[in-house]
N, C-alpha and C. Protein backbone atom coordinates (compact mmCIF):
# COMPACT_ATOMS: atom_id res chain seq x y z
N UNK A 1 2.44 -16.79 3.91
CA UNK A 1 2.26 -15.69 2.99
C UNK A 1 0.77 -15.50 2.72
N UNK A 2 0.56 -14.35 2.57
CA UNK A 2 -1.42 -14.10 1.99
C UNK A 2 -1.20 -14.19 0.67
N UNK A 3 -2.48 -14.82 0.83
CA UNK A 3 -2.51 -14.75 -0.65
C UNK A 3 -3.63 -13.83 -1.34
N UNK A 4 -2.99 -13.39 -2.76
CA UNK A 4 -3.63 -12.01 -3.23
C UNK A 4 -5.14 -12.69 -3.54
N UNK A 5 -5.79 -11.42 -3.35
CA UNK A 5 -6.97 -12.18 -4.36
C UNK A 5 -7.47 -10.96 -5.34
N UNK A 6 -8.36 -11.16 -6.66
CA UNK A 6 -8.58 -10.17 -7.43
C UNK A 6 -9.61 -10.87 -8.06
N UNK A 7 -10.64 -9.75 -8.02
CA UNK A 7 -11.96 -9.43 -7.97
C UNK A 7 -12.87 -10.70 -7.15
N UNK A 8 -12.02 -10.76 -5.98
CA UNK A 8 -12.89 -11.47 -4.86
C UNK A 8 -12.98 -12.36 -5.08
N UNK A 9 -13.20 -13.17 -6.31
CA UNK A 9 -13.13 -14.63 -6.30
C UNK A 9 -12.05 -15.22 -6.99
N UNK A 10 -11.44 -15.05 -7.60
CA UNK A 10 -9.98 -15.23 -8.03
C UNK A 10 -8.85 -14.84 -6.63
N UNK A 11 -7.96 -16.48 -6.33
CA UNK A 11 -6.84 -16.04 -5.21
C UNK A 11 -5.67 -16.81 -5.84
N UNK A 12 -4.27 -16.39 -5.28
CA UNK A 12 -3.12 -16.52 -5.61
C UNK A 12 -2.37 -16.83 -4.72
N UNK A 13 -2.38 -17.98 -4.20
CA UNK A 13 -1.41 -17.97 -3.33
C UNK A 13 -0.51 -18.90 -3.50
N UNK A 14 0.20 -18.67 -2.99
CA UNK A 14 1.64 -19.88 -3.01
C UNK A 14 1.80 -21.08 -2.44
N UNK A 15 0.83 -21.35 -1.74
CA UNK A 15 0.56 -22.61 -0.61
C UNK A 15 -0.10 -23.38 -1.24
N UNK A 16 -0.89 -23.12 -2.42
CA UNK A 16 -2.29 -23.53 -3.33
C UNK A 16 -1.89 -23.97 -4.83
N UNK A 17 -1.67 -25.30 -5.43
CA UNK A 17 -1.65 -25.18 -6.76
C UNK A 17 -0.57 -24.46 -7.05
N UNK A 18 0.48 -24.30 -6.51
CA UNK A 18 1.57 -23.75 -6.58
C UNK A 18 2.02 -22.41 -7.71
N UNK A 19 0.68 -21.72 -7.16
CA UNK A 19 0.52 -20.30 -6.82
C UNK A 19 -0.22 -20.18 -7.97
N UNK A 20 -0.31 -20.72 -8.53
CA UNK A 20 -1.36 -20.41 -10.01
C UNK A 20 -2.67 -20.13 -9.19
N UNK A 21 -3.40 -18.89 -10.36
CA UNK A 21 -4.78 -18.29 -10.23
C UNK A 21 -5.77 -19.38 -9.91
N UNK A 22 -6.66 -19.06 -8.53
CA UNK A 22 -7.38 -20.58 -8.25
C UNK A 22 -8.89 -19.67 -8.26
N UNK A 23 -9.95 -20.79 -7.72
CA UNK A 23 -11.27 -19.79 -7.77
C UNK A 23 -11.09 -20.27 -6.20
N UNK A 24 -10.94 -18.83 -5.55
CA UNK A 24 -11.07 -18.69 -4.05
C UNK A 24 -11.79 -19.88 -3.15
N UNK A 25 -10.82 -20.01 -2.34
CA UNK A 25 -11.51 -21.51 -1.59
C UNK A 25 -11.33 -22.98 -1.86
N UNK A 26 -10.82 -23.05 -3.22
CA UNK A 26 -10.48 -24.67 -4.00
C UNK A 26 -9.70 -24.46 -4.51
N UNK A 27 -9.29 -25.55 -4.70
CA UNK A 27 -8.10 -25.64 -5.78
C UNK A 27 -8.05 -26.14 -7.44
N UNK A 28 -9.14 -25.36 -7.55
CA UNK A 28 -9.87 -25.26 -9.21
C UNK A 28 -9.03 -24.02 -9.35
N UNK A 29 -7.98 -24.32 -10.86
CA UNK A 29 -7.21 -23.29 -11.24
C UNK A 29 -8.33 -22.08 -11.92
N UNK A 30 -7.75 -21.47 -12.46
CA UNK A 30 -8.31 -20.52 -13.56
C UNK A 30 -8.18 -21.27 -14.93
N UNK A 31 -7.24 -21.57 -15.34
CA UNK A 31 -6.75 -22.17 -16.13
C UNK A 31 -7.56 -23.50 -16.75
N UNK A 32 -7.66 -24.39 -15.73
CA UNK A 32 -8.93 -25.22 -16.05
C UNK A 32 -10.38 -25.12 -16.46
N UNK A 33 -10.98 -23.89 -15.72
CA UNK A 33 -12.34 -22.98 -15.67
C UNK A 33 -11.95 -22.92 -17.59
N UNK A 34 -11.04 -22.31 -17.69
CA UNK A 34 -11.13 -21.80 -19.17
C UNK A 34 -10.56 -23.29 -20.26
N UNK A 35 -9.59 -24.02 -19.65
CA UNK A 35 -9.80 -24.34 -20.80
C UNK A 35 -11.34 -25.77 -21.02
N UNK A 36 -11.78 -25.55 -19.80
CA UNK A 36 -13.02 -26.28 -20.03
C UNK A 36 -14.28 -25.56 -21.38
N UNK A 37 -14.12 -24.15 -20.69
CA UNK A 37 -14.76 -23.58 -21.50
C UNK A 37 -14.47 -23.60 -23.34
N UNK A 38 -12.79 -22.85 -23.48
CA UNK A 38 -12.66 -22.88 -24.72
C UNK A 38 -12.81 -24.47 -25.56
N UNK A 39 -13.10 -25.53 -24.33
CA UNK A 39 -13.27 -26.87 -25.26
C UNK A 39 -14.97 -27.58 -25.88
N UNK A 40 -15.78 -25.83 -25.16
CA UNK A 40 -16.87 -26.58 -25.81
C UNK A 40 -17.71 -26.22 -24.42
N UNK A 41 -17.31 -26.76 -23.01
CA UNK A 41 -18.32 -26.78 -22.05
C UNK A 41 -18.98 -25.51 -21.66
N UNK A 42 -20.41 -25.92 -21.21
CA UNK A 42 -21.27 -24.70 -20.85
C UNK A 42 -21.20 -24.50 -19.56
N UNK A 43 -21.41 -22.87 -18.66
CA UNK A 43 -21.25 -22.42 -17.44
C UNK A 43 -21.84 -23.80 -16.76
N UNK A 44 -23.11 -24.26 -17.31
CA UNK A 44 -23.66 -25.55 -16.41
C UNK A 44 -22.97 -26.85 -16.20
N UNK A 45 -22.38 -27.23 -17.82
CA UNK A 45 -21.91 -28.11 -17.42
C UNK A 45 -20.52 -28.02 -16.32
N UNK A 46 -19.79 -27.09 -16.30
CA UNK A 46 -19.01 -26.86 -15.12
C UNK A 46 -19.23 -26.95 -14.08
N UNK A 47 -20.54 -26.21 -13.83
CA UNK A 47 -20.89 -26.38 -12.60
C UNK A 47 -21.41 -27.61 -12.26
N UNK A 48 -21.69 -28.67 -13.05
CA UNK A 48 -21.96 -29.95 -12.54
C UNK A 48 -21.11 -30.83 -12.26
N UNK A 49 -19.88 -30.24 -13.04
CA UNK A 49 -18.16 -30.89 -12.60
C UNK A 49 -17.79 -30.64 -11.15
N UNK A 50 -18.42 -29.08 -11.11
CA UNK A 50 -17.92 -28.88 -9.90
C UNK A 50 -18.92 -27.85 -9.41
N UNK A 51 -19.49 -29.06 -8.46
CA UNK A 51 -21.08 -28.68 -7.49
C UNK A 51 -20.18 -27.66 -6.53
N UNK A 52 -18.91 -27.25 -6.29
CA UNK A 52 -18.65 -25.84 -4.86
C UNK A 52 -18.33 -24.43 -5.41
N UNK A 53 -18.55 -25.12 -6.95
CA UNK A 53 -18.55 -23.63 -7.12
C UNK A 53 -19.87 -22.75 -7.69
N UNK A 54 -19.89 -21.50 -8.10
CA UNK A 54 -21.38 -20.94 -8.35
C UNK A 54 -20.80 -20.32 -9.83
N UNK A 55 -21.86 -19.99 -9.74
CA UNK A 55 -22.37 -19.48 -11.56
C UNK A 55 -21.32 -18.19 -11.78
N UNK A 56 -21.27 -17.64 -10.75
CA UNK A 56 -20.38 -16.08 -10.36
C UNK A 56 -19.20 -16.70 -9.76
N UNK A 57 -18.78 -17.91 -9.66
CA UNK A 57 -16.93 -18.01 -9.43
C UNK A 57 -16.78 -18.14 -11.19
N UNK A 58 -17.83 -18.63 -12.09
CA UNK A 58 -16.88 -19.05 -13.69
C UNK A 58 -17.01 -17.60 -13.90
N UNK A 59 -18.15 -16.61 -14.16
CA UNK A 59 -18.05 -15.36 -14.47
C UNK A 59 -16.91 -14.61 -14.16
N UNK A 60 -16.26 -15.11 -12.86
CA UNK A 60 -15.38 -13.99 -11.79
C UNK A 60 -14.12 -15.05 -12.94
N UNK A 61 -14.03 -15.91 -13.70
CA UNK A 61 -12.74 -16.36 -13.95
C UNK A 61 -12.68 -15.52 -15.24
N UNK A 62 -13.90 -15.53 -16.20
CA UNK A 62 -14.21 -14.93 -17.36
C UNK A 62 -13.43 -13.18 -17.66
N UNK A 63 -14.07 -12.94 -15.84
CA UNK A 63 -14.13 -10.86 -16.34
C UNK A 63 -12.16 -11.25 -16.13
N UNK A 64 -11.84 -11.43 -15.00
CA UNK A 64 -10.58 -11.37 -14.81
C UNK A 64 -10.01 -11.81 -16.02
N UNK A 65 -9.98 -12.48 -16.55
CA UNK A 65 -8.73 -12.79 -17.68
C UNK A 65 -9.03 -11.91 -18.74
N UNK A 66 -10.47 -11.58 -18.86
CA UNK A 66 -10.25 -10.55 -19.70
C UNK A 66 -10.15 -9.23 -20.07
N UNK A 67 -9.77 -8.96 -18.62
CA UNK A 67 -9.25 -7.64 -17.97
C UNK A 67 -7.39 -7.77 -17.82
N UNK A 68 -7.36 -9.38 -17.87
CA UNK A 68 -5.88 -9.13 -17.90
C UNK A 68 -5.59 -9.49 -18.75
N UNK A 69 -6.48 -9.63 -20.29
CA UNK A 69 -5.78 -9.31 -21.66
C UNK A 69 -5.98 -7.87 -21.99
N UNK A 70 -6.81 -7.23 -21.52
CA UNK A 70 -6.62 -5.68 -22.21
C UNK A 70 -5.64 -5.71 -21.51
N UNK A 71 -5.28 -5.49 -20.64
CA UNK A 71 -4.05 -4.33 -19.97
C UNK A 71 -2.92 -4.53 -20.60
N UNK A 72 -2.39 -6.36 -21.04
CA UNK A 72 -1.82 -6.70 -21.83
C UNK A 72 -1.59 -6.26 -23.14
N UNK A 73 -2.98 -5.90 -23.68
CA UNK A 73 -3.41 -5.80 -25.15
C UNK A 73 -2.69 -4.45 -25.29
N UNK A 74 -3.17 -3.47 -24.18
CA UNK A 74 -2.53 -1.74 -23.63
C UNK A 74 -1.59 -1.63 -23.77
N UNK A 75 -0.70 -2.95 -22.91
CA UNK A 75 0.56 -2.23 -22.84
C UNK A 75 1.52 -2.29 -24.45
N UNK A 76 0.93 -3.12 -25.04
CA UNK A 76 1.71 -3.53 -26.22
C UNK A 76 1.07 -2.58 -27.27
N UNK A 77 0.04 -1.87 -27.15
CA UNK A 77 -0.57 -1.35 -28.11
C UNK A 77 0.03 -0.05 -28.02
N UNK A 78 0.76 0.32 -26.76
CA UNK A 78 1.77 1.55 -26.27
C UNK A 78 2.49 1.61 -26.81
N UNK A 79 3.45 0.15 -26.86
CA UNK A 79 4.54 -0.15 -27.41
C UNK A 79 4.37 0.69 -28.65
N UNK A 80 3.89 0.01 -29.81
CA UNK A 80 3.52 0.00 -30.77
C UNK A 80 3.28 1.06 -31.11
N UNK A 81 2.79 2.08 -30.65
CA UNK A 81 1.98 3.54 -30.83
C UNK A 81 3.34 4.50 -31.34
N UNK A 82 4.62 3.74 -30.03
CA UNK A 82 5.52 4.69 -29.91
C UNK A 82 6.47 4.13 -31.01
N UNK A 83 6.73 3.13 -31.51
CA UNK A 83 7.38 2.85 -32.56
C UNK A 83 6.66 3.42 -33.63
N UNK A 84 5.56 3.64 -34.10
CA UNK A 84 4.98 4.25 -34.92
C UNK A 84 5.30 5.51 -35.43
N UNK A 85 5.04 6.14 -33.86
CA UNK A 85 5.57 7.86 -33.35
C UNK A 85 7.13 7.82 -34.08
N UNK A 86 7.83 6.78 -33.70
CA UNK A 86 9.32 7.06 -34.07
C UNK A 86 9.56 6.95 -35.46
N UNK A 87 8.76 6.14 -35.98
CA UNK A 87 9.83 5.88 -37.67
C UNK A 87 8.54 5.94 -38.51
N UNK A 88 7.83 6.81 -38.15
CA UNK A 88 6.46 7.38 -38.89
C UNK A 88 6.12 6.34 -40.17
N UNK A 89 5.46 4.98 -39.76
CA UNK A 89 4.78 4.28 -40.31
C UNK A 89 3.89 3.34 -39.33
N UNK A 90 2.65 3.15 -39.83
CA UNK A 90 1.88 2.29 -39.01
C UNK A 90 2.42 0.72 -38.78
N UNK A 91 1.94 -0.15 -37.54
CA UNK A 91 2.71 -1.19 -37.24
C UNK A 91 2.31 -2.19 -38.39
N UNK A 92 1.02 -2.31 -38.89
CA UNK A 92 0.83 -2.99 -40.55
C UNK A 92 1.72 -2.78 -41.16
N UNK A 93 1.88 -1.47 -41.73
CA UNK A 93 2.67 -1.50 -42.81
C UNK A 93 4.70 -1.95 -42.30
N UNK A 94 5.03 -1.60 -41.20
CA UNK A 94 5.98 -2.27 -41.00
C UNK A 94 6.67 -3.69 -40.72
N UNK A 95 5.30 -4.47 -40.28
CA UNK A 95 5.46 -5.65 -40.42
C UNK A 95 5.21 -6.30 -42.00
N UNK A 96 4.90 -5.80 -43.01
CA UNK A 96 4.69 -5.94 -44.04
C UNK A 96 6.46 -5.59 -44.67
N UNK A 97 6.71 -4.65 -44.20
CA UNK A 97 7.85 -4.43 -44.96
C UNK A 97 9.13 -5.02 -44.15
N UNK A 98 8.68 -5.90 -43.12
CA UNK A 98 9.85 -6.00 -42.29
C UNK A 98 9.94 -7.31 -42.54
N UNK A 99 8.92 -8.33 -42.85
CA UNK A 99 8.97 -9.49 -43.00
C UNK A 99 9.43 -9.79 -44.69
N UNK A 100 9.15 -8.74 -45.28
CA UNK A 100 9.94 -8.93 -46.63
C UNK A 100 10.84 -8.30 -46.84
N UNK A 101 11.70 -8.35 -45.35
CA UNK A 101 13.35 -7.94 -45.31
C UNK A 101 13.63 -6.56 -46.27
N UNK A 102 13.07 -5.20 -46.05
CA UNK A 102 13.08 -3.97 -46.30
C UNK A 102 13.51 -2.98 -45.35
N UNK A 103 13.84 -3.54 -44.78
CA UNK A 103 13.75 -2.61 -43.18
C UNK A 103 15.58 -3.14 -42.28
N UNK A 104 16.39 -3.95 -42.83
CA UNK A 104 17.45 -4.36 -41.99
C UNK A 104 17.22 -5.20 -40.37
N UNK A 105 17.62 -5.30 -39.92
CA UNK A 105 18.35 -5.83 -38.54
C UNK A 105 18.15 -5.05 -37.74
N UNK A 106 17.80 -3.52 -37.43
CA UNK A 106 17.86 -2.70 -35.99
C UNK A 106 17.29 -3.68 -34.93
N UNK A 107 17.72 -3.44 -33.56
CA UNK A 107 16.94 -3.88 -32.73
C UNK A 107 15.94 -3.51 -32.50
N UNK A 108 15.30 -2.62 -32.83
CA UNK A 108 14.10 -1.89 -32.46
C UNK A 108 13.35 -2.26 -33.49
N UNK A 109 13.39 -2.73 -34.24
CA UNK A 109 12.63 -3.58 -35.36
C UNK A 109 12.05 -4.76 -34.64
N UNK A 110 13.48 -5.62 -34.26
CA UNK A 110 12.95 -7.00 -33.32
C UNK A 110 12.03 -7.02 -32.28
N UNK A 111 12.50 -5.53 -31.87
CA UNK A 111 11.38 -5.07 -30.45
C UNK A 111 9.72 -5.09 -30.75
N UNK A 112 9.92 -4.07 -31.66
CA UNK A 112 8.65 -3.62 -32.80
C UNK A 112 7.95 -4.78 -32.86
N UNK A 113 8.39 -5.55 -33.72
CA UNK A 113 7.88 -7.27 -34.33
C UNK A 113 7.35 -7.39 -33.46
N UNK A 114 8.03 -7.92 -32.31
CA UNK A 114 7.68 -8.72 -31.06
C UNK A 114 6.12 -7.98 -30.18
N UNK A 115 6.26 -6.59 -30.29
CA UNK A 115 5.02 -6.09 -29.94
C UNK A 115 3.65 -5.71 -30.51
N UNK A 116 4.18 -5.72 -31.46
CA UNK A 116 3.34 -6.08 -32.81
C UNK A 116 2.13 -7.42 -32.47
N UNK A 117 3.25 -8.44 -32.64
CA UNK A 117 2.85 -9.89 -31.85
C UNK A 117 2.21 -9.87 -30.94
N UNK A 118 2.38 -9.22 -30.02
CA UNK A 118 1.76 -9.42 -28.43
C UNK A 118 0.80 -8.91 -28.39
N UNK A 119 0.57 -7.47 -29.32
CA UNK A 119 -0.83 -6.48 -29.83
C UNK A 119 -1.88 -7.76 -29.85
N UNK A 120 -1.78 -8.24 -31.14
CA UNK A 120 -1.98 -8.79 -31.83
C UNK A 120 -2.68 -10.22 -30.86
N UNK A 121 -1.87 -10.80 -30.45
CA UNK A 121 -2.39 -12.18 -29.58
C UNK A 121 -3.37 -11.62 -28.43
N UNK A 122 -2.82 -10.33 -27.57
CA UNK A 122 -3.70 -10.00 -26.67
C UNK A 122 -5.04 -9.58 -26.92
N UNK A 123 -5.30 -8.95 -28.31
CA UNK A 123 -6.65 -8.24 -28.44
C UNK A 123 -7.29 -9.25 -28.96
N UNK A 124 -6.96 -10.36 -29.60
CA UNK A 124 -7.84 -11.39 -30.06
C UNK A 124 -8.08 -12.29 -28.67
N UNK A 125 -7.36 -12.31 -27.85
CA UNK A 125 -7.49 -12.86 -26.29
C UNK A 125 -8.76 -12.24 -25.50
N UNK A 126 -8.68 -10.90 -25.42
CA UNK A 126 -9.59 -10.02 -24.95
C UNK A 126 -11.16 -10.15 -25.86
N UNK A 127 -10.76 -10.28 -27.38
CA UNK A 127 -12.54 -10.10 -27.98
C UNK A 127 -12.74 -11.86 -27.54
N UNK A 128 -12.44 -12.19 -27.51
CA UNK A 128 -13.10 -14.10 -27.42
C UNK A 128 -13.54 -13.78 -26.17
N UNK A 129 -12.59 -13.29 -25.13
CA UNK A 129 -13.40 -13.61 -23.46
C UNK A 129 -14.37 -12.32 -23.60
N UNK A 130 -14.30 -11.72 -24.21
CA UNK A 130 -15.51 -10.34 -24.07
C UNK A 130 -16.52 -11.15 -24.51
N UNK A 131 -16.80 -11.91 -25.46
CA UNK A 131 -18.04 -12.03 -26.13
C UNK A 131 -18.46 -13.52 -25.57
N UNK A 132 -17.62 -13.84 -24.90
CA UNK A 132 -18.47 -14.85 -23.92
C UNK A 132 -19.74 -14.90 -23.44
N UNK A 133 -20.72 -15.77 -23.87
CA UNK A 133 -22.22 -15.40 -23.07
C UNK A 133 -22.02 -16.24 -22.29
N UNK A 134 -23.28 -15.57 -21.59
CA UNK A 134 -23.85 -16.63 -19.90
C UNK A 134 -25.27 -16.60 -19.70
């Protein structure tokens, strides 16, 4: 099978780390790149962990994930837009009134909630990797 790759240094393949996001060429996840980072380490010290990769494979792990929290952040913020559209109140004020049981049981409430949530986790996902320096 090929494996995908996105934005050239990020690849996916199934043969690799068993298919989790790698930095093209090794089998350094994505996943690791970051949570090295969110634990404190600097682009350098990574790169002294790991002398095969360059300054532009951690960048290339950086833009990607946080291109795939907006789209995330998008699609839920859609969600959300359109529940809004439907029962003409903003998603604040319905989670406000939904969590102090004002609102009943509909499913589209649970839906609501839930995207609410995902708003919510994705855009704080997206400002942390945006404001990443290098």
């Amino acid at each position: 099978m090929v494996a995908a790759r996105m934005f050239g240094r990020i690849s996916i393949d199934p043969e690799i780390c068993h298919g989790k996001p790698c930095i093209a060429g090794t089998r350094i996840t994505v996943t690791n790149v970051l949570s090295q980072l969110a634990g404190g380490y600097t682009i350098e010290r990574i790169l002294e962990g790991y002398p095969e990769l360059t300054r532009e494979d951690v960048t290339a792990v950086i833009h990607n994930q946080a291109a795939l929290a907006r789209a995330r952040f998008e699609q839920f913020d859609r969600e959300c837009r359109a529940f809004e559209q439907a029962h003409r109140m903003s998603s604040e004020e319905f989670v406000r009134r939904f969590e102090a049981g004002k609102l009943g049981d509909d499913a589209d409430f649970f839906d609501w909630f839930a995207a609410k949530r995902g708003r919510d986790i994705w855009e704080r996902k997206y400002r942390v990797l945006s404001e990443v320096s290098w």
